[in-house]
PDB file of N, CA and C in Angstrom:
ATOM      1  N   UNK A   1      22.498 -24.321 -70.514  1.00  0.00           N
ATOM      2  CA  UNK A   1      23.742 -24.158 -69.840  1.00  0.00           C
ATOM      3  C   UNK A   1      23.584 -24.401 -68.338  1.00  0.00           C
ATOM      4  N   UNK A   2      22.450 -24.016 -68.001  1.00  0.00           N
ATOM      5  CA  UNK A   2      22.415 -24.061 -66.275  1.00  0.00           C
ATOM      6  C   UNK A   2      22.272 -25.298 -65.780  1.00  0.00           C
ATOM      7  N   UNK A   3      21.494 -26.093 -66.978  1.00  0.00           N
ATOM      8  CA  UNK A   3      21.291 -27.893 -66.739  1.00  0.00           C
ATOM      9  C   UNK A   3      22.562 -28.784 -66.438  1.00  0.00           C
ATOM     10  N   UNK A   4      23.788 -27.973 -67.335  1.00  0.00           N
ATOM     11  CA  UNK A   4      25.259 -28.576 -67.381  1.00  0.00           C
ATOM     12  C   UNK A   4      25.543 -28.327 -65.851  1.00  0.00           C
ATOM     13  N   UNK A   5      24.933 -27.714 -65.079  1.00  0.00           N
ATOM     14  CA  UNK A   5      25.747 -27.319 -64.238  1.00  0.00           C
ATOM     15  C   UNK A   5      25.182 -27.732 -63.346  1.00  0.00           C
ATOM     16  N   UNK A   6      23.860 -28.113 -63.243  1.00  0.00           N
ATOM     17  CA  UNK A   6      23.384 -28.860 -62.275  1.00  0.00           C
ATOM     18  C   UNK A   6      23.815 -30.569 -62.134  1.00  0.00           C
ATOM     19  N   UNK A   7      24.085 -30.680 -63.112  1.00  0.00           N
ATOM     20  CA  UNK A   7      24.699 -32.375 -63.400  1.00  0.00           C
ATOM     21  C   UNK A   7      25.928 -32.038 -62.702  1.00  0.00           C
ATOM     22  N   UNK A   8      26.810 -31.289 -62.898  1.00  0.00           N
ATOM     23  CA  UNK A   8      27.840 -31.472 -62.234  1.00  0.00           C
ATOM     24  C   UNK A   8      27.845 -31.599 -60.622  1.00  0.00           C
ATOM     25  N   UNK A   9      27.198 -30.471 -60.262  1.00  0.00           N
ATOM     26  CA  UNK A   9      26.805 -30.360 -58.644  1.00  0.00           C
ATOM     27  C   UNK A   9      26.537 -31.652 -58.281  1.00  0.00           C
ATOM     28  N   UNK A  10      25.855 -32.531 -58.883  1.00  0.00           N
ATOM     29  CA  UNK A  10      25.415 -33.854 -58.158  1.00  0.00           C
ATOM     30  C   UNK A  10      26.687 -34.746 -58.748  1.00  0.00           C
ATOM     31  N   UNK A  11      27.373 -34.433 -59.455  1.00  0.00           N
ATOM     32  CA  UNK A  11      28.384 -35.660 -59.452  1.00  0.00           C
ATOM     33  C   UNK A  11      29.789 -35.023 -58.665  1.00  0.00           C
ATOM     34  N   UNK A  12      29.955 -33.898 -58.159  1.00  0.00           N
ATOM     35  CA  UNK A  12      30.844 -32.998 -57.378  1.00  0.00           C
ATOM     36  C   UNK A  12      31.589 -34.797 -55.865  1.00  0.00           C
ATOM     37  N   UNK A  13      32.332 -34.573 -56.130  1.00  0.00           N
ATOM     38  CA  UNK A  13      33.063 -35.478 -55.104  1.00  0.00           C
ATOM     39  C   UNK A  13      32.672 -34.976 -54.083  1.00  0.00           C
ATOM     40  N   UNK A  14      32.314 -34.417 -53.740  1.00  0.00           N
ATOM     41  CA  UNK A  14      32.353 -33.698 -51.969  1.00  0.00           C
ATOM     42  C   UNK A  14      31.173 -34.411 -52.028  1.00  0.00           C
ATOM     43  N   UNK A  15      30.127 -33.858 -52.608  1.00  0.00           N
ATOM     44  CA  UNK A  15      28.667 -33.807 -51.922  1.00  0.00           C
ATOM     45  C   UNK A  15      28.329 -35.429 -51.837  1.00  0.00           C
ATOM     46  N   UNK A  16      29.180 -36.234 -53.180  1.00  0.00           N
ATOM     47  CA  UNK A  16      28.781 -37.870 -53.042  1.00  0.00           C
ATOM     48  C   UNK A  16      29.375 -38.598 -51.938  1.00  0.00           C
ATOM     49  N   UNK A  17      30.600 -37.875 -51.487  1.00  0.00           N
ATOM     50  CA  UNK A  17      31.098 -38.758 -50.108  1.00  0.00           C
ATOM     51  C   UNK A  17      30.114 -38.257 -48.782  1.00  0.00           C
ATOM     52  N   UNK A  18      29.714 -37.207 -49.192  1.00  0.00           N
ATOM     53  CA  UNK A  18      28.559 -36.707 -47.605  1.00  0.00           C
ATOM     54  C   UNK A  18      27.563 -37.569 -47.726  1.00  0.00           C
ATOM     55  N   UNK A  19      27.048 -37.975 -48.841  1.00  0.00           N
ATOM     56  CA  UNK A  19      25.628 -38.815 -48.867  1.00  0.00           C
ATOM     57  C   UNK A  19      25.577 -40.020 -48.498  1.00  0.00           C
ATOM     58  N   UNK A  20      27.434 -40.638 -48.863  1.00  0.00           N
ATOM     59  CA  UNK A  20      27.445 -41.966 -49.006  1.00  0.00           C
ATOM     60  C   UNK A  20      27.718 -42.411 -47.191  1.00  0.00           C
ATOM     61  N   UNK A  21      28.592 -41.212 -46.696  1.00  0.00           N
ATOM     62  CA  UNK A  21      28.601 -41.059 -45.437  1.00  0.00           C
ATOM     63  C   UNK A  21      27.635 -40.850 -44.703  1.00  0.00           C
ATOM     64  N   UNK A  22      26.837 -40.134 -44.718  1.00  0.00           N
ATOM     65  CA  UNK A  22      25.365 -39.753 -44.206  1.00  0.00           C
ATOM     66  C   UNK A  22      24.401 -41.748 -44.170  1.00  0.00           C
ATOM     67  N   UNK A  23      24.510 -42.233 -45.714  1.00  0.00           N
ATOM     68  CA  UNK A  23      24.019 -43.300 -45.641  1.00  0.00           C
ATOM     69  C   UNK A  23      24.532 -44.138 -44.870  1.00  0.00           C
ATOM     70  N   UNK A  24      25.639 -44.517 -44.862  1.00  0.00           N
ATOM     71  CA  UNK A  24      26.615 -45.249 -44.046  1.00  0.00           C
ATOM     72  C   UNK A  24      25.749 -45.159 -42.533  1.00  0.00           C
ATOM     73  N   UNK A  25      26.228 -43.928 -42.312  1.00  0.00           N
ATOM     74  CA  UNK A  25      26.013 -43.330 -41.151  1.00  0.00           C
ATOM     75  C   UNK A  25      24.603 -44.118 -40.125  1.00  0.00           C
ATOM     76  N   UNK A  26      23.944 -43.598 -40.919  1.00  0.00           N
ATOM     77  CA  UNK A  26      21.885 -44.424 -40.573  1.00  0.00           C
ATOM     78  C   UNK A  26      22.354 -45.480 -40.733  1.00  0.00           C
ATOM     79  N   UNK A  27      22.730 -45.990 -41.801  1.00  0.00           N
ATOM     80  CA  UNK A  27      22.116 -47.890 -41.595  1.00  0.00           C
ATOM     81  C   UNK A  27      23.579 -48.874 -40.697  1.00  0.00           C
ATOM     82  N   UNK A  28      24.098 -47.914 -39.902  1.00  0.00           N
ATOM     83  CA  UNK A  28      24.816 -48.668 -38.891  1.00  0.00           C
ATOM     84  C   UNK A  28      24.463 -48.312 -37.511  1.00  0.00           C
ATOM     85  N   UNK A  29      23.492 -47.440 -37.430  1.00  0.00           N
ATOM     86  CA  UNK A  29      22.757 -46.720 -36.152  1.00  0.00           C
ATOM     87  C   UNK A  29      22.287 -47.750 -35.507  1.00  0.00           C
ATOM     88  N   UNK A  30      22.303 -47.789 -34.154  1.00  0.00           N
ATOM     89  CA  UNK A  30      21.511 -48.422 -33.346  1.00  0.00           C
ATOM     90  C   UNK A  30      19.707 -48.947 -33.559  1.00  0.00           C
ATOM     91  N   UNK A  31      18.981 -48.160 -33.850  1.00  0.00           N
ATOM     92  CA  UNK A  31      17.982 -47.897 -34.048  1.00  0.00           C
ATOM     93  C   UNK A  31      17.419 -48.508 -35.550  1.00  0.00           C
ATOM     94  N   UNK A  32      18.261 -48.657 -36.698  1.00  0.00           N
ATOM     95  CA  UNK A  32      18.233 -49.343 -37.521  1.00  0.00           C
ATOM     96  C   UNK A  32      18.419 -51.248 -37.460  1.00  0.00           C
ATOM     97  N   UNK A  33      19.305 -51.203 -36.605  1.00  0.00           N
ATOM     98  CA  UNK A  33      19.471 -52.306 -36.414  1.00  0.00           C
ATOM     99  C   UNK A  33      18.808 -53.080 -35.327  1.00  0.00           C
ATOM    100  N   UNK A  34      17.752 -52.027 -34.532  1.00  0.00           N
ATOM    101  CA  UNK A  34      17.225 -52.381 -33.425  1.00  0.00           C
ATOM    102  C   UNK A  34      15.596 -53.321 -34.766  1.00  0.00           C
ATOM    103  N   UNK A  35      15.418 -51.936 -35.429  1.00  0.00           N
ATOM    104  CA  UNK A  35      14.379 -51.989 -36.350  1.00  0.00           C
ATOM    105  C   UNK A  35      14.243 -53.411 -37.328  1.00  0.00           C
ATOM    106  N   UNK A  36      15.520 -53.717 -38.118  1.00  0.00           N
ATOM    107  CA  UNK A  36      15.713 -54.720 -38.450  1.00  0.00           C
ATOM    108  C   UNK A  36      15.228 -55.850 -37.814  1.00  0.00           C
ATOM    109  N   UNK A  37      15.885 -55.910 -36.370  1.00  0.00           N
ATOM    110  CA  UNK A  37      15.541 -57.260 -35.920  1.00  0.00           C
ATOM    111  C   UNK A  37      14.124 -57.387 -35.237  1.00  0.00           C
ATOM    112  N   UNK A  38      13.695 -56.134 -34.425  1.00  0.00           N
ATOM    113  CA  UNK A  38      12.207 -56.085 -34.487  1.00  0.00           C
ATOM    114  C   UNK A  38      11.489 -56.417 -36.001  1.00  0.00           C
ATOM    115  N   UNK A  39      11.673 -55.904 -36.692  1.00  0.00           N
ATOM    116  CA  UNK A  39      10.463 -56.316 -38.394  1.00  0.00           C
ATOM    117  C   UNK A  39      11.191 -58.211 -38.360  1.00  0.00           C
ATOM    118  N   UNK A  40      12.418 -58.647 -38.162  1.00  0.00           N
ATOM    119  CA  UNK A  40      13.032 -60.015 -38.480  1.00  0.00           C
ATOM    120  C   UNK A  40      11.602 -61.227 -37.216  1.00  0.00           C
ATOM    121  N   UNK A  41      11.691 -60.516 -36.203  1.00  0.00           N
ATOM    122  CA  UNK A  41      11.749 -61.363 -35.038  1.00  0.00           C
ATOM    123  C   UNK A  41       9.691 -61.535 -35.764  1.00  0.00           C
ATOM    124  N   UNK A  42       9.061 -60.359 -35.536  1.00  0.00           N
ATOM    125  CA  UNK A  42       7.745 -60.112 -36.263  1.00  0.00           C
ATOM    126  C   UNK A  42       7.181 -61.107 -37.085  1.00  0.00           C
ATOM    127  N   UNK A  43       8.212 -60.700 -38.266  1.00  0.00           N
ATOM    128  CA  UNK A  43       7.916 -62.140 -39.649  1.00  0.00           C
ATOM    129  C   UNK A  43       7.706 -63.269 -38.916  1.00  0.00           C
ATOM    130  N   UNK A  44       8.800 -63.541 -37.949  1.00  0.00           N
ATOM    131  CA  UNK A  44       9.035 -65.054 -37.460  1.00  0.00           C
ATOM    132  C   UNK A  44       7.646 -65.935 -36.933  1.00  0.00           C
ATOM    133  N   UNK A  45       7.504 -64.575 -36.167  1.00  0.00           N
ATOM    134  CA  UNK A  45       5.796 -64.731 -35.128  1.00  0.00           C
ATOM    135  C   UNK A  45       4.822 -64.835 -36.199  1.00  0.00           C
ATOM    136  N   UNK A  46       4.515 -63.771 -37.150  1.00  0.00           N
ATOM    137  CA  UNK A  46       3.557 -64.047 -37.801  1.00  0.00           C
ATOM    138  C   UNK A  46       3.601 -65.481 -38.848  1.00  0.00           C
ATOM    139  N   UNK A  47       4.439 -65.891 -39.476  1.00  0.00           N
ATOM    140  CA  UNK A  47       4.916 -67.478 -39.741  1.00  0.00           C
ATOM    141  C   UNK A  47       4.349 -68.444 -38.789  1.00  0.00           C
ATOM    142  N   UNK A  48       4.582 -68.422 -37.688  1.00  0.00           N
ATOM    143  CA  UNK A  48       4.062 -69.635 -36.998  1.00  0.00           C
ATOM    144  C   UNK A  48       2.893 -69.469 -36.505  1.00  0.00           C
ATOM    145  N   UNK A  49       1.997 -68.343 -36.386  1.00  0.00           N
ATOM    146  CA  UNK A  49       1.076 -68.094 -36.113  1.00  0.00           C
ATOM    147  C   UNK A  49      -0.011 -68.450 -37.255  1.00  0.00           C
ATOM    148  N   UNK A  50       0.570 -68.161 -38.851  1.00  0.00           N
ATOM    149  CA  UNK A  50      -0.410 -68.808 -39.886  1.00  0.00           C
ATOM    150  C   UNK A  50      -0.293 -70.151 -39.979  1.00  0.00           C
ATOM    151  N   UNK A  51       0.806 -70.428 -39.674  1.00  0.00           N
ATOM    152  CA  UNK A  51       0.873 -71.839 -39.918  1.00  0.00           C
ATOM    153  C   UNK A  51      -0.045 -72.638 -38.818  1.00  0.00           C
ATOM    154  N   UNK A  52       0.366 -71.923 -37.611  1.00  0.00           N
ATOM    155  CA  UNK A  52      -0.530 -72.959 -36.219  1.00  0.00           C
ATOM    156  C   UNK A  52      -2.320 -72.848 -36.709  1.00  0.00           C
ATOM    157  N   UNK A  53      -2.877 -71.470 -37.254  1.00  0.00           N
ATOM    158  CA  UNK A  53      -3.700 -71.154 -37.503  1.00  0.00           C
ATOM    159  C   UNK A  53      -3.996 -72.201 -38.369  1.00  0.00           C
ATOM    160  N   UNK A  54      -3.578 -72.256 -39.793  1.00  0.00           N
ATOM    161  CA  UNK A  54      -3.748 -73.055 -40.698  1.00  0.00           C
ATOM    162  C   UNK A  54      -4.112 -74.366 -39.795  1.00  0.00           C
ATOM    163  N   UNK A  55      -3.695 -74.880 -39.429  1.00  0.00           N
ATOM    164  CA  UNK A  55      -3.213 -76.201 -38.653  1.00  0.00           C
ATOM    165  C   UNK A  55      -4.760 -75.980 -37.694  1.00  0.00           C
ATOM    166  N   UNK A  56      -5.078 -75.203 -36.901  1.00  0.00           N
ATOM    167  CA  UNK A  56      -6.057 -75.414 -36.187  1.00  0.00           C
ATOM    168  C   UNK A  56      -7.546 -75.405 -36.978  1.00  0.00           C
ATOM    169  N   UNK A  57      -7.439 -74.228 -38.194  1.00  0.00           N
ATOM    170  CA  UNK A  57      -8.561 -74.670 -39.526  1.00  0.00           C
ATOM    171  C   UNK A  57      -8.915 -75.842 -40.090  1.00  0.00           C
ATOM    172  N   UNK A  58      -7.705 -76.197 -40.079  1.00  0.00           N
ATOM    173  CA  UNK A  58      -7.986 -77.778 -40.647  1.00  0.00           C
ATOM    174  C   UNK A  58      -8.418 -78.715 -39.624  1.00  0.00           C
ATOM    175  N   UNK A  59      -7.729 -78.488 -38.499  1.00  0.00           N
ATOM    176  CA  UNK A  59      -8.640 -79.646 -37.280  1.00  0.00           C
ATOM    177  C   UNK A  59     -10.015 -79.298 -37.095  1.00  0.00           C
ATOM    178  N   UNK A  60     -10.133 -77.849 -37.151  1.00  0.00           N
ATOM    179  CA  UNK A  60     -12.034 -77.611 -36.723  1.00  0.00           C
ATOM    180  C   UNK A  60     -12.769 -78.068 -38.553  1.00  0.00           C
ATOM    181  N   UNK A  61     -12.481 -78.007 -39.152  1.00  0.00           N
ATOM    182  CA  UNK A  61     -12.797 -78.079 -40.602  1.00  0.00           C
ATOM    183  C   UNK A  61     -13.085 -79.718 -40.990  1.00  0.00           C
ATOM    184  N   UNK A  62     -11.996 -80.512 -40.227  1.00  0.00           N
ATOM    185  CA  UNK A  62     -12.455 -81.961 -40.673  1.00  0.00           C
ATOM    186  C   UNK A  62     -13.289 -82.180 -39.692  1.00  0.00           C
ATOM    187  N   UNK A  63     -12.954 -81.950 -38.203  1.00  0.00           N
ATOM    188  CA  UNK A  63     -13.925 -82.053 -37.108  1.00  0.00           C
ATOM    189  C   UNK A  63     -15.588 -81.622 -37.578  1.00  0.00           C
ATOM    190  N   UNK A  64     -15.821 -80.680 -38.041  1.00  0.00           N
ATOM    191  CA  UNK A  64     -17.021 -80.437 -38.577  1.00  0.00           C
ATOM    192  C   UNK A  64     -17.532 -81.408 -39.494  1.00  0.00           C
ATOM    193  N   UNK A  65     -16.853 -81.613 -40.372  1.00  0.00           N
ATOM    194  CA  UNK A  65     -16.859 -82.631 -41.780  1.00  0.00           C
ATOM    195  C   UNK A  65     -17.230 -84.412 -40.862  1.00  0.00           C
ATOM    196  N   UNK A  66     -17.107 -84.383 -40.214  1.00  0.00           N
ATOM    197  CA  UNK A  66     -17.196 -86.069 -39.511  1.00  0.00           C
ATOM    198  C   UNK A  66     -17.698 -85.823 -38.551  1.00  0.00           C
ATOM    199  N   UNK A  67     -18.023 -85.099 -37.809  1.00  0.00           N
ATOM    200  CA  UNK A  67     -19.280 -84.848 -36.528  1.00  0.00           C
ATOM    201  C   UNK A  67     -20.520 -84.082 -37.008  1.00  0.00           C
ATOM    202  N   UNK A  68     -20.701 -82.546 -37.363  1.00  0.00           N
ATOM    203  CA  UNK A  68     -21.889 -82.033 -37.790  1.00  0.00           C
ATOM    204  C   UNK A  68     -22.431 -82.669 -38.969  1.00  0.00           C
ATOM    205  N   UNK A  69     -21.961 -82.719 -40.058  1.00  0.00           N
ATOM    206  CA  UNK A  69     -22.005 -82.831 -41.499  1.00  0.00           C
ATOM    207  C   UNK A  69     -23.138 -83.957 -41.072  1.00  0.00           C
ATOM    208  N   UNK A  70     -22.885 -85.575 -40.798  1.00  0.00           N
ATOM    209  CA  UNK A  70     -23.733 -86.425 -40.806  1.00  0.00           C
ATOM    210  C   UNK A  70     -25.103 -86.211 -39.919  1.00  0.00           C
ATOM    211  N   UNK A  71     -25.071 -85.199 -38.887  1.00  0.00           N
ATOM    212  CA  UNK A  71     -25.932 -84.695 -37.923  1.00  0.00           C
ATOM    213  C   UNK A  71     -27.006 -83.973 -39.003  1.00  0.00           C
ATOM    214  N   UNK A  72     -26.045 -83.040 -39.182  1.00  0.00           N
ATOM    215  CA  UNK A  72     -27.406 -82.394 -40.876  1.00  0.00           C
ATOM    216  C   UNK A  72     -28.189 -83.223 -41.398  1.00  0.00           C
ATOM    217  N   UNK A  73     -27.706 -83.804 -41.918  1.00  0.00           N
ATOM    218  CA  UNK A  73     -28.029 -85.219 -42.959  1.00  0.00           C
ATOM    219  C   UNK A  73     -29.163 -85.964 -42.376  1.00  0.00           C
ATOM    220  N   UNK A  74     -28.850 -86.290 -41.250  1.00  0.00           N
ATOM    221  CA  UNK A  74     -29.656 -87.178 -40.647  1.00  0.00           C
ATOM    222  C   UNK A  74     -31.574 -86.413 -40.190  1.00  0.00           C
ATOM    223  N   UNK A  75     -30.570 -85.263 -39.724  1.00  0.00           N
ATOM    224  CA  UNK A  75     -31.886 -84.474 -39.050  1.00  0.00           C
ATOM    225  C   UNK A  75     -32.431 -83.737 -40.137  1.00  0.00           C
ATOM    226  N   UNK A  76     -32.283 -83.876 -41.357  1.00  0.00           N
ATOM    227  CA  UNK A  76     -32.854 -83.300 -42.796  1.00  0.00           C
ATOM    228  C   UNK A  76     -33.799 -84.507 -43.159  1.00  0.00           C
ATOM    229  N   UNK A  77     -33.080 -85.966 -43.368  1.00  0.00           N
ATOM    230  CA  UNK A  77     -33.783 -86.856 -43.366  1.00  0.00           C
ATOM    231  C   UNK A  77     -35.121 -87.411 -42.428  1.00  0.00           C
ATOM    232  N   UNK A  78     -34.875 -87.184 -41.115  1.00  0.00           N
ATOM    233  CA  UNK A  78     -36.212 -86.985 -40.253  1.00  0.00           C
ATOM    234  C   UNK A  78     -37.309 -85.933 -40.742  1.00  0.00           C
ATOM    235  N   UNK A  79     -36.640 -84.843 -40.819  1.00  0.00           N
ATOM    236  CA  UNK A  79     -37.582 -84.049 -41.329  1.00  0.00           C
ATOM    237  C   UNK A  79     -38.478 -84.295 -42.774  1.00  0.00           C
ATOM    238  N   UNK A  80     -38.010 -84.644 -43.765  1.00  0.00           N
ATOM    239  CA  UNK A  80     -38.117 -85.292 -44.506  1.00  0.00           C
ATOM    240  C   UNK A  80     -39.569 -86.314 -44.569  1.00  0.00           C
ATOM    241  N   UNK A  81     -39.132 -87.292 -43.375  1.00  0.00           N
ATOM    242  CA  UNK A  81     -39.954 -88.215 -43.406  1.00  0.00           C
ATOM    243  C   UNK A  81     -40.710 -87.884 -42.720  1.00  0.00           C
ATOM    244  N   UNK A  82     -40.959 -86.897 -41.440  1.00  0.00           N
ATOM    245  CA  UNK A  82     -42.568 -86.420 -40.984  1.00  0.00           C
ATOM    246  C   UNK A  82     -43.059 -86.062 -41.705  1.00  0.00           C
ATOM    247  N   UNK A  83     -42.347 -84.887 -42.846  1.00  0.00           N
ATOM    248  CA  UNK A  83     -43.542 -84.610 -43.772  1.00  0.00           C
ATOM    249  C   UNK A  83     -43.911 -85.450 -45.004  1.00  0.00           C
ATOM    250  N   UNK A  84     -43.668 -86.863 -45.079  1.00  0.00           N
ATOM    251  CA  UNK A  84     -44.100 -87.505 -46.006  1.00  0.00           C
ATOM    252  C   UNK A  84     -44.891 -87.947 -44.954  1.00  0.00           C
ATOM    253  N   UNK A  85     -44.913 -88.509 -44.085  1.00  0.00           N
ATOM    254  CA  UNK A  85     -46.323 -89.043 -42.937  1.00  0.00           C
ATOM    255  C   UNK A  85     -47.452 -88.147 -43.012  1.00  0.00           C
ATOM    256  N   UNK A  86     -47.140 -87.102 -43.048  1.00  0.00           N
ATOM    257  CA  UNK A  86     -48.243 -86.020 -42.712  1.00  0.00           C
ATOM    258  C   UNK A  86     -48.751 -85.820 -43.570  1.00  0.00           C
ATOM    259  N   UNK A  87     -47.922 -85.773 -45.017  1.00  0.00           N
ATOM    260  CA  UNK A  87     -48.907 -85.771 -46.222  1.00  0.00           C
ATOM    261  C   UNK A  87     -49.679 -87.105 -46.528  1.00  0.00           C
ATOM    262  N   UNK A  88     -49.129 -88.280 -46.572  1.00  0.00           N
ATOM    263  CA  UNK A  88     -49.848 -89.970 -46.810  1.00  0.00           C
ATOM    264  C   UNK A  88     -51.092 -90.007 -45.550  1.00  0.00           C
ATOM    265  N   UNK A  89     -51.042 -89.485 -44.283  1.00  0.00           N
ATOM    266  CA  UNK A  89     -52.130 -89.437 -43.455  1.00  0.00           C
ATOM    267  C   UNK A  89     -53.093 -88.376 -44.144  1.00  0.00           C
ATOM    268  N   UNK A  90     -52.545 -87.036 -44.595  1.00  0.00           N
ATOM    269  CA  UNK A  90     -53.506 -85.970 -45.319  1.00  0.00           C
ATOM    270  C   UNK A  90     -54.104 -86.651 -47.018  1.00  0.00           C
ATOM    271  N   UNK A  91     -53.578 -87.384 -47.115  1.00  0.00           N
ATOM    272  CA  UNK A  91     -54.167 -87.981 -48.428  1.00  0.00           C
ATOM    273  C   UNK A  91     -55.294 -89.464 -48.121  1.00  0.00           C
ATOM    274  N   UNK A  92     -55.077 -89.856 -46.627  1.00  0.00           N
ATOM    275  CA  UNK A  92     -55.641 -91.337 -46.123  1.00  0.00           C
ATOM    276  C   UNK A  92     -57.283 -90.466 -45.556  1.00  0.00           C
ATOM    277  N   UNK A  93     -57.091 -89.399 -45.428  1.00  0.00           N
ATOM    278  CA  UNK A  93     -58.439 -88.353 -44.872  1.00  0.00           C
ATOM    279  C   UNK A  93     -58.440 -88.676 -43.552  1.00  0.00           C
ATOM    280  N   UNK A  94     -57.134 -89.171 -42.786  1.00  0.00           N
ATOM    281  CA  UNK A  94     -57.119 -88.551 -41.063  1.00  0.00           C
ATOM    282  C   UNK A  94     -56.647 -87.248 -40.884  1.00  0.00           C
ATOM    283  N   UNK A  95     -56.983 -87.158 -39.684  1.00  0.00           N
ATOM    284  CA  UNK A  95     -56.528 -85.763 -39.046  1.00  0.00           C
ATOM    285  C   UNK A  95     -55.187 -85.163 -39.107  1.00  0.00           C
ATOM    286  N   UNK A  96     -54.539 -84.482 -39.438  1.00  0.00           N
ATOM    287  CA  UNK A  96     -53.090 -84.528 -39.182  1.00  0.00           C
ATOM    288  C   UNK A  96     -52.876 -84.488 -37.818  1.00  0.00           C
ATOM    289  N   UNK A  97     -51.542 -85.317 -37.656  1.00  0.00           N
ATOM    290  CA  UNK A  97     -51.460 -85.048 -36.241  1.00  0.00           C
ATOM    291  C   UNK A  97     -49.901 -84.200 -35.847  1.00  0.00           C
ATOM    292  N   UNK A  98     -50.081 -83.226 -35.169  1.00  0.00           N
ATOM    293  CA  UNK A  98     -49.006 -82.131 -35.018  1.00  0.00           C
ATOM    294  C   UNK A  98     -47.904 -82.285 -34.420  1.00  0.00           C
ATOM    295  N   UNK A  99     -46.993 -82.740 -34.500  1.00  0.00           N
ATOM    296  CA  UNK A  99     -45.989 -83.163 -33.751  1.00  0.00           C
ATOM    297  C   UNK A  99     -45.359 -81.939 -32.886  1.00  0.00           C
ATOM    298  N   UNK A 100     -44.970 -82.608 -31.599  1.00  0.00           N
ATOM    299  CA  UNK A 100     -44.390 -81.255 -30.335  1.00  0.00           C
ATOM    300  C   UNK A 100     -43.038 -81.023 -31.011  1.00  0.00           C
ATOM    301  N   UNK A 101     -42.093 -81.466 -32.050  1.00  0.00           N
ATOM    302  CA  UNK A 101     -40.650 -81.488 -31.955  1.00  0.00           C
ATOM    303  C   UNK A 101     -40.017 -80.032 -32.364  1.00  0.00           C
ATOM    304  N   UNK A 102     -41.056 -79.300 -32.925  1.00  0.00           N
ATOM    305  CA  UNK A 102     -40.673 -78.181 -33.266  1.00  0.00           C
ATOM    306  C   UNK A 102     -40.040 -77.298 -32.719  1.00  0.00           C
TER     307      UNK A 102
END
């Protein structure tokens, strides 16, 4: 019986126009609408900021890819080939000879 009566209390006309008023009330406040467009303006910034970001990843990303990348390569391949010298001289029974490049 007391459950019946709590259902009613919340469907009571009075108390639903105070809430709906109360709601009303806040989301036409200054401060709501200040909030809104602060979180609106935010999104905006963070949008162009991933995007410029994105955009600058990809310039350092190919930049790497076509300047370092072949630099590796190359200076792997040197390396490479001193130590095939050093071993064909260590197999010819000369001295090794120590290179300064280290």
């Amino acid at each position: 019986m007391s459950s019946n009566q709590g259902k009613k209390r919340l469907t009571d006309g009075s108390e639903v126009g105070l809430l709906s008023k109360l709601t009303r009330t806040v989301s036409d406040s200054p401060i709501v609408a200040y909030t809104k467009r602060t979180a609106s303006d935010a999104t905006y910034v963070s949008k162009k900021l991933l995007k410029s970001t994105g955009k600058a990843a990809w310039i350092a990303g190919t930049t790497f890819l076509i300047l370092v990348v072949p630099l590796i390569i190359e200076m792997d391949r040197e390396q490479q080939f001193n130590d095939l010298e050093l071993q064909q001289q260590s197999l010819l029974g000369a001295p090794p000879v120590v290179s300064a490049q280290k």
